[in-house]
Protein backbone atom coordinates (compact mmCIF):
# COMPACT_ATOMS: atom_id res chain seq x y z
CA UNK A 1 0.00 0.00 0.00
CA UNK A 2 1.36 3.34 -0.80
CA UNK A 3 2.04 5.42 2.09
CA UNK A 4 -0.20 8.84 2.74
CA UNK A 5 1.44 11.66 1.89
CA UNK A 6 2.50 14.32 4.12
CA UNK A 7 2.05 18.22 3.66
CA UNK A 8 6.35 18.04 4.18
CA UNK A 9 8.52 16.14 1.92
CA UNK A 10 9.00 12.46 2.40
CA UNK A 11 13.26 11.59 2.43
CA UNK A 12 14.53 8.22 1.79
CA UNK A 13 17.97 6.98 2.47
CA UNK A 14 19.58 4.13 0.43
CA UNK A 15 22.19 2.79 2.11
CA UNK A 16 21.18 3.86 5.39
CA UNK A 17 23.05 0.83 7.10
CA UNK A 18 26.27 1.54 6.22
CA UNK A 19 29.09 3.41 7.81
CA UNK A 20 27.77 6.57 6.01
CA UNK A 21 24.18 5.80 6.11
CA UNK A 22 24.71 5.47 10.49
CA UNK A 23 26.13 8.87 10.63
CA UNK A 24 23.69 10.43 8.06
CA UNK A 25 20.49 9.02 10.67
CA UNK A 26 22.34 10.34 13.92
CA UNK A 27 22.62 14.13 12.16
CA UNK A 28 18.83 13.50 11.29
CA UNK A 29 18.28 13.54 14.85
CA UNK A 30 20.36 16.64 15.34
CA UNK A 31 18.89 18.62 12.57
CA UNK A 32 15.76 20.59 12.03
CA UNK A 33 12.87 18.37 11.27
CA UNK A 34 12.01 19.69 7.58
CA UNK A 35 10.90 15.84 6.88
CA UNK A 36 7.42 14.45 6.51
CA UNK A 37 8.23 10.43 6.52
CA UNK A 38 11.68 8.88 6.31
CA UNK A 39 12.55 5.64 5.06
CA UNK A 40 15.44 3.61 5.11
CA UNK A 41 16.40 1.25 1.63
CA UNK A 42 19.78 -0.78 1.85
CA UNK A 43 20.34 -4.25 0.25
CA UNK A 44 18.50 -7.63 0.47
CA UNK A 45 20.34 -8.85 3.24
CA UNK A 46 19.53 -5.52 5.61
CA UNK A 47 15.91 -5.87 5.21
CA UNK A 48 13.96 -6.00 7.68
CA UNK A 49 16.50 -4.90 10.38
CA UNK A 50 14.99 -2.02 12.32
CA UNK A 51 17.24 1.69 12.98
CA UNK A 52 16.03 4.68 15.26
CA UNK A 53 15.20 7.32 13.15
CA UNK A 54 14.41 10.53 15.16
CA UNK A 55 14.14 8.03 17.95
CA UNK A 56 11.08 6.07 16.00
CA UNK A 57 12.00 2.11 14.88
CA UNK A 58 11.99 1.98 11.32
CA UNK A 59 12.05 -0.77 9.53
CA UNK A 60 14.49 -0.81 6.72
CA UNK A 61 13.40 -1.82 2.86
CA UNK A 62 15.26 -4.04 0.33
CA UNK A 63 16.29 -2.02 -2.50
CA UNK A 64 13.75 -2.61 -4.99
CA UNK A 65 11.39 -0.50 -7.44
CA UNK A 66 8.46 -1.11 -4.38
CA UNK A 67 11.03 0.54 -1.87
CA UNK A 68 10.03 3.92 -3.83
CA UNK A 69 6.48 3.70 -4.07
CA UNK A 70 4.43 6.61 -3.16
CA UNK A 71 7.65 9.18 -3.61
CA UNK A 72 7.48 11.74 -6.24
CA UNK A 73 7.72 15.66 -6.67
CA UNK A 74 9.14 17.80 -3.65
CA UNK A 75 10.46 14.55 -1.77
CA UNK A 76 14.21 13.30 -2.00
CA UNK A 77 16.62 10.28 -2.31
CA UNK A 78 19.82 9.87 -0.97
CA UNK A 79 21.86 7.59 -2.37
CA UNK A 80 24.90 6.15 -0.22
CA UNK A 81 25.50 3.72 -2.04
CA UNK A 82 28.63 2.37 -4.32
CA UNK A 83 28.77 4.00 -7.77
CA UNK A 84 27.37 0.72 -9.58
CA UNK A 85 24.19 1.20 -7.51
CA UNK A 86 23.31 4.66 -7.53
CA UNK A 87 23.99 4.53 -11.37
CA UNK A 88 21.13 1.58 -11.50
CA UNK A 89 18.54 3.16 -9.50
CA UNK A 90 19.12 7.28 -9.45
CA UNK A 91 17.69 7.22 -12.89
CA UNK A 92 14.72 4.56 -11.52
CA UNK A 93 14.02 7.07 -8.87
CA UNK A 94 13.95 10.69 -10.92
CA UNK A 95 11.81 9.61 -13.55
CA UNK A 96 9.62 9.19 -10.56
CA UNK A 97 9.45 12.96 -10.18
CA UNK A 98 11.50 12.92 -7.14
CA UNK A 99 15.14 14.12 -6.29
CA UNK A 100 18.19 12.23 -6.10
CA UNK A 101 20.93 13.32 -3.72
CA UNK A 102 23.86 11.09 -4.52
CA UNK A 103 27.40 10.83 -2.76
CA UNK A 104 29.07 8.34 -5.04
CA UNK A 105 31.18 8.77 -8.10
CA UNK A 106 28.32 7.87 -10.49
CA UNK A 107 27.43 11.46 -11.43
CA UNK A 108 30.01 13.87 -10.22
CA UNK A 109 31.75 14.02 -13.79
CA UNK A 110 28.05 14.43 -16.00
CA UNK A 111 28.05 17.80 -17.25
CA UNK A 112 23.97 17.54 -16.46
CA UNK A 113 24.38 16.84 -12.79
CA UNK A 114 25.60 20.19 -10.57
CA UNK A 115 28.03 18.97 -8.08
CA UNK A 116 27.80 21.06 -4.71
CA UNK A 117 29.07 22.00 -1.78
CA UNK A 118 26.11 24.16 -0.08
CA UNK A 119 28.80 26.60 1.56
CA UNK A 120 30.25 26.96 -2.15
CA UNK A 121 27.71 26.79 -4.35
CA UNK A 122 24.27 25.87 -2.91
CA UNK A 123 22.45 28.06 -5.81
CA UNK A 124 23.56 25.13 -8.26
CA UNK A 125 21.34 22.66 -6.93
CA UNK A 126 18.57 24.12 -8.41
CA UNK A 127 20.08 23.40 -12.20
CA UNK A 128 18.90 19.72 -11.79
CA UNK A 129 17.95 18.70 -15.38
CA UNK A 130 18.33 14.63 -14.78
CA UNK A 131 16.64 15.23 -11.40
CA UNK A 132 19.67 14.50 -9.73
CA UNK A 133 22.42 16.37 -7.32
CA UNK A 134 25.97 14.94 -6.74
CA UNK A 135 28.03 15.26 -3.21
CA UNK A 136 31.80 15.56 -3.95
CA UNK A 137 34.60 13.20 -2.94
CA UNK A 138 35.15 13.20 0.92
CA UNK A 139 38.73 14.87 0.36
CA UNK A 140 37.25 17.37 -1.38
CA UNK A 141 34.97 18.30 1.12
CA UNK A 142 37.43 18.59 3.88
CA UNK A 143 38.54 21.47 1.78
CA UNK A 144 36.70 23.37 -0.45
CA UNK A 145 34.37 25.39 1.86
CA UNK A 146 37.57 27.17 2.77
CA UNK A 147 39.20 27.38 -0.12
CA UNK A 148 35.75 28.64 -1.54
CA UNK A 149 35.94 31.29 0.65
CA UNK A 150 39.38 32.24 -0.34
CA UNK A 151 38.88 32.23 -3.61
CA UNK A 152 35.78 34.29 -3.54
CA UNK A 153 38.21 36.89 -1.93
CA UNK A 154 41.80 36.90 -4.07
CA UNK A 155 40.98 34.55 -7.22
CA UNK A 156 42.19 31.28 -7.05
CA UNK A 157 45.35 30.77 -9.60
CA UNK A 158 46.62 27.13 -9.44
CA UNK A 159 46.83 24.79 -6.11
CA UNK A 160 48.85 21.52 -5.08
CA UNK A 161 47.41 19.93 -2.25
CA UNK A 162 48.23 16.47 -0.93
CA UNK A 163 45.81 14.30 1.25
CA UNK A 164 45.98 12.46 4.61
CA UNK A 165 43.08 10.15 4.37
CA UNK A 166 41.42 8.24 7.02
CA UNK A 167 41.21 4.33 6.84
CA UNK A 168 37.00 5.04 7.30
CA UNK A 169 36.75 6.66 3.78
CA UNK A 170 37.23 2.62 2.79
CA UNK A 171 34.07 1.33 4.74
CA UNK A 172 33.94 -0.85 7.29
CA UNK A 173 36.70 -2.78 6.13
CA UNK A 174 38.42 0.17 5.67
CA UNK A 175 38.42 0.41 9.75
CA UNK A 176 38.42 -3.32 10.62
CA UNK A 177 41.79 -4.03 8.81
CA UNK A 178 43.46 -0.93 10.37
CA UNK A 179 42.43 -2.39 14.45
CA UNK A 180 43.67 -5.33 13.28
CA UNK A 181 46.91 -4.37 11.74
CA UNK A 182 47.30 -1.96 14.59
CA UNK A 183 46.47 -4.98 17.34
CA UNK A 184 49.18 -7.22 16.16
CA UNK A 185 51.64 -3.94 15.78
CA UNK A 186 50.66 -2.87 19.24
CA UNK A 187 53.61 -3.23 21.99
CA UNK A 188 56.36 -4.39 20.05
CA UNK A 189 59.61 -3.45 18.44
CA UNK A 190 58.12 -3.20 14.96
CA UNK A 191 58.75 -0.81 12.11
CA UNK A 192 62.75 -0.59 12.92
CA UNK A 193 63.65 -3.02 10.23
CA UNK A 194 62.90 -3.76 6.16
CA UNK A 195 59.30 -5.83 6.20
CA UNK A 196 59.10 -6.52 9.34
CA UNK A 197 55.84 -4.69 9.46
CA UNK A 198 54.68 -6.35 6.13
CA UNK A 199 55.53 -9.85 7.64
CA UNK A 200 53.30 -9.21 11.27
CA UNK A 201 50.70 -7.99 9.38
CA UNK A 202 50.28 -10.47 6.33
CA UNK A 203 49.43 -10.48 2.79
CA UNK A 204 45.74 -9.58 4.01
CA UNK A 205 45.69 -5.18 3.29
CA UNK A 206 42.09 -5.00 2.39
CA UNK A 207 41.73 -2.05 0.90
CA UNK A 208 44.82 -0.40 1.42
CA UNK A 209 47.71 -0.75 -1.48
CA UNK A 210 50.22 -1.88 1.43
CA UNK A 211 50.14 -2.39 5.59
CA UNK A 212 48.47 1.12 7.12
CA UNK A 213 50.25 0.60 10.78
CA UNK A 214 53.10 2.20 11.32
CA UNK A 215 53.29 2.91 7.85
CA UNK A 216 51.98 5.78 5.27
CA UNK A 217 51.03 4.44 2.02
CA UNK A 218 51.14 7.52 -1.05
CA UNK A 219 48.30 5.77 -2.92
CA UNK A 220 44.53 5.44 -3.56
CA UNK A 221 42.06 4.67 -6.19
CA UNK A 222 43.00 2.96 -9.66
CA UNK A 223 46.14 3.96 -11.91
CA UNK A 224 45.74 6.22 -14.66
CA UNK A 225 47.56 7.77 -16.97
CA UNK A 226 50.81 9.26 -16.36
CA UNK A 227 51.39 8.01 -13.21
CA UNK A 228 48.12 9.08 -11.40
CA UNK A 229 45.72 7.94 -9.49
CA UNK A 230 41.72 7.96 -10.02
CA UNK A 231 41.63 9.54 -6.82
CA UNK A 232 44.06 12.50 -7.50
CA UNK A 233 42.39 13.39 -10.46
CA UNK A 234 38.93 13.13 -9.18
CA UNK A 235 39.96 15.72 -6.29
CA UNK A 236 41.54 17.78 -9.59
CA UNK A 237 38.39 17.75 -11.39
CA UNK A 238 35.48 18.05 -8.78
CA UNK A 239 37.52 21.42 -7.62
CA UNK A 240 37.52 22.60 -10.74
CA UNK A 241 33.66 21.88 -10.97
CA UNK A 242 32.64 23.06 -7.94
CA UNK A 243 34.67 26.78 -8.05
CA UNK A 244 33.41 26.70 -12.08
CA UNK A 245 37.36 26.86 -12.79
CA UNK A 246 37.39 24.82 -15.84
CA UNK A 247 41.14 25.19 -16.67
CA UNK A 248 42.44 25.68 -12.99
CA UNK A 249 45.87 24.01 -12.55
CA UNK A 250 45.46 21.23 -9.29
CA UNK A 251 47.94 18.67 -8.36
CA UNK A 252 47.30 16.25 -6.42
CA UNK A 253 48.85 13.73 -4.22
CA UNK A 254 46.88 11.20 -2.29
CA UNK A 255 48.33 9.66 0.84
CA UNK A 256 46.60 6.68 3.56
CA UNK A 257 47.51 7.22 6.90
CA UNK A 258 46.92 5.39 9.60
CA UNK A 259 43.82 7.23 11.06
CA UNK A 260 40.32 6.00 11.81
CA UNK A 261 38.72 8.78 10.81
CA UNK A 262 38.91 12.62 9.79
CA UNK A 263 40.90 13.41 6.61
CA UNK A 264 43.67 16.26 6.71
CA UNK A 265 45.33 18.13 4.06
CA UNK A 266 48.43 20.45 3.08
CA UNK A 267 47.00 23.10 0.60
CA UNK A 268 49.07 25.23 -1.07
CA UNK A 269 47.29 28.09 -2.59
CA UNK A 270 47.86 30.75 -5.06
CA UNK A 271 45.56 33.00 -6.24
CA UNK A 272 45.46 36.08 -8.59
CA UNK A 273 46.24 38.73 -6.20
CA UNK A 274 48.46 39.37 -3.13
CA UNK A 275 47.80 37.72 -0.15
CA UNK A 276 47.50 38.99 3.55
CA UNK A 277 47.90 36.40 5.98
CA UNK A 278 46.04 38.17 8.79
CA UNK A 279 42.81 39.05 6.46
CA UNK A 280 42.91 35.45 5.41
CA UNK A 281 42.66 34.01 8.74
CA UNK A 282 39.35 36.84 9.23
CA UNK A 283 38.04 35.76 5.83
CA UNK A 284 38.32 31.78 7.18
CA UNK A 285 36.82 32.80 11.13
CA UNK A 286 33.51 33.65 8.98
CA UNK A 287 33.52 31.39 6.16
CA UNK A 288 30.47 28.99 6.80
CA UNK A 289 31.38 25.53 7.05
CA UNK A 290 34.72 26.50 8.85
CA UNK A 291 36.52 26.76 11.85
CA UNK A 292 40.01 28.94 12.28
CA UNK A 293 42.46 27.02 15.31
CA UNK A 294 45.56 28.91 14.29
CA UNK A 295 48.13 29.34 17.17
CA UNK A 296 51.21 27.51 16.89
CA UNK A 297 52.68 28.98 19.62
CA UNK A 298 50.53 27.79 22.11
CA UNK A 299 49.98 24.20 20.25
CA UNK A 300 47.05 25.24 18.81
CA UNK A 301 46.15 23.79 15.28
CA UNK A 302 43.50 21.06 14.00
CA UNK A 303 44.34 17.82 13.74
CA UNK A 304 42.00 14.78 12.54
CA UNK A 305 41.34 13.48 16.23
CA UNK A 306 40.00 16.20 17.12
CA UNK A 307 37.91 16.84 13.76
CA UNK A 308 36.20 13.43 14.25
CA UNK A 309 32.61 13.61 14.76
CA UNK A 310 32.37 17.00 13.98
CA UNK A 311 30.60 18.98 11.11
CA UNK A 312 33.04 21.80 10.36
CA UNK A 313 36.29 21.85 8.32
CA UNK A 314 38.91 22.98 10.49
CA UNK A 315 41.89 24.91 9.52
CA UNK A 316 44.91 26.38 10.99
CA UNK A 317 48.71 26.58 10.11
CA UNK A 318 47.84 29.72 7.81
CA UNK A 319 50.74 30.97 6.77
CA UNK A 320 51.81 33.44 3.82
CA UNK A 321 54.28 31.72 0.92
CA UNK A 322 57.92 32.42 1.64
CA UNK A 323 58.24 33.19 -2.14
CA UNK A 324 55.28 34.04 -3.32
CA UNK A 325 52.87 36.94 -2.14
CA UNK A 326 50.08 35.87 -4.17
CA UNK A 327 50.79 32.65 -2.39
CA UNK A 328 48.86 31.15 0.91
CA UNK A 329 49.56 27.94 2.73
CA UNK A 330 47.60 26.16 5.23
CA UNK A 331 46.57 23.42 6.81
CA UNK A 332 42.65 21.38 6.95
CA UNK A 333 40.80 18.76 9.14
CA UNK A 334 37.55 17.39 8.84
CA UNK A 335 35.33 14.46 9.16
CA UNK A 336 35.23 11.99 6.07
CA UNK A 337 32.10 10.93 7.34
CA UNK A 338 30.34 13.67 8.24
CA UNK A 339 31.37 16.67 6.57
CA UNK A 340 32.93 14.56 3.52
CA UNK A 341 29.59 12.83 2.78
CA UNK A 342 26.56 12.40 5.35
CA UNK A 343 26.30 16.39 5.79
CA UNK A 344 26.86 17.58 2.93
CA UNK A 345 24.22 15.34 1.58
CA UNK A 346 22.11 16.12 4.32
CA UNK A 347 22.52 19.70 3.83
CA UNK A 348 21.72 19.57 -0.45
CA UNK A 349 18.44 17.66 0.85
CA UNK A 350 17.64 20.49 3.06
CA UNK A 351 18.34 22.72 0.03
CA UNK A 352 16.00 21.10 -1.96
CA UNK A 353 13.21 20.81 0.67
CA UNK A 354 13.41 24.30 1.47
CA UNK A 355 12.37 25.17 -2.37
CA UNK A 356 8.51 23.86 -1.57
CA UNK A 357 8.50 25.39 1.79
């Protein structure tokens, strides 16, 4: 039976149990109610399980065409879901009328989809002609509301970043094989020799190119051309799409570190004009999204364990180029899970229902 409509939009979640899909139902319960009913769609194998929803039980759907019934104009989908899936079933649910949040890969590069960042560019979530909104990559999220900001201020030029990514951005088994690999690490002499590391550990990396324990690895995502990784030059291109820079020069360098969660980066920015240190740090206290923790001197600067479970990016070590004034350097934290994909989807949906309000 399809369910009664209610005066507010109705959200639905696909992929609500995953790692993303958890954090997106705990910031429903932080959030402004703008939601009429919400239901929860993951795979065959989560259906029927039961998740607290605005503290109400809700049983969760299989992912099927019934799983949609009764949705249509004004309501949304979010999709948190690997690319395969959303790009199966996004186009199942908009031809249904209804709007189609999604934080893979699937869409982010289709010239037809806007790809946002509300603190950035919120106003392009209204250019939906498929019916459907893309969230950007979870590095480029920790980022770009500050470099938006910035750039809305001196121009943005060219920038090199490089990426400290948290083992969480890989899932569950993104986390599980880091405990693991940090259990058997844990109280010993390891790290001091060739392999020894590789040899406590074991062939076993999941989705990490080599051990993550006691160990950086300068690599993630699929080899490309040149050298690069899918990763680097999806961080390249989603900046560029998201300022509407078409031509701006990024490079990128993608590194796993040994953190559960919170991705940090080094960002080395320069823009089009000279750059004040001092103004910057001002234009960053009131950039939305963002939070300035700048003194070194006292030991004050983000890092990702304190970023964890947190909604804003937070920046510090902001610091003029030694030799280049147009240049500024600095320093970013945030959530991967939060702020790199639950929020930020959370927040387009918000967008969107706040156009029928």
């Amino acid at each position: 039976m399809t369910p009664a409509r209610s005066s507010a939009p109705a959200l639905a979640v696909v992929g609500a149990t995953g790692a993303v899909g958890s954090v997106l139902l705990r910031i429903l319960s932080q959030r402004a109610d703008v939601w009429g009913t919400i239901r929860l769609i993951a795979s065959a194998r989560s259906a029927g399980r039961t998740l607290a929803v605005r503290a109400e039980e809700t049983e969760v759907l299989a992912l099927t065409e019934d799983a949609f019934d009764g949705l249509g104009p004004g309501d949304v989908v979010v999709f948190l879901t690997p690319a395969e899936v959303s790009a199966r079933w996004a186009p199942v649910v908009a031809t249904r009328g209804a709007v189609v949040v999604d934080q893979s890969a699937a869409f982010r590069e289709d010239p037809e989809v806007p790809l946002v960042v509300p603190e950035v560019n919120g106003h392009a979530v209204r250019m939906r002609p498929r019916g459907i909104v893309a969230g950007p990559d979870c590095v480029t999220a920790a980022m770009i509301a500050a470099l938006g900001a910035l750039h809305a201020e001196y121009s943005l030029a060219d920038l090199a970043v490089s990426s400290y990514q948290a083992a969480g951005a890989a899932g569950r088994a993104g986390t599980e094989v880091l405990r693991r690999q940090l259990s058997l690490v844990a109280g010993t002499s390891l790290g001091e020799q060739p392999g020894d590391v590789r040899r406590a550990v074991g062939e076993d990396t999941g989705p990490f190119a080599a051990p993550l324990a006691l160990n950086v690895v300068p690599w993630s995502g699929e080899l490309r051309e040149g050298g690069w990784s899918s990763h680097e030059l999806a961080v390249r291109s989603e900046t560029r799409r998201i300022l509407g820079l078409e031509r701006l020069p990024v490079s990128v360098t993608c590194v796993q570190v040994p953190v559960l969660t919170g991705h940090s980066l080094t960002v080395r920015a320069r823009f089009e004009k000279v750059v004040d240190a001092a103004h910057a740090r001002d234009i960053l206290k009131s950039a939305p999204g963002v939070v300035l923790v700048d003194d070194p001197a006292a030991g004050e600067f983000p890092t990702p364990a304190d970023a964890a479970g947190t909604d804003p990016a937070w920046v510090g070590r902001v610091r003029a180029s030694l030799d280049e004034p147009r240049a500024l350097e600095f320093f970013v934290c945030a959530d991967n899970l939060r702020k790199g994909a639950a929020l930020n989807a959370t927040q387009i949906a918000e967008l969107i229902a706040g156009e029928c309000a």
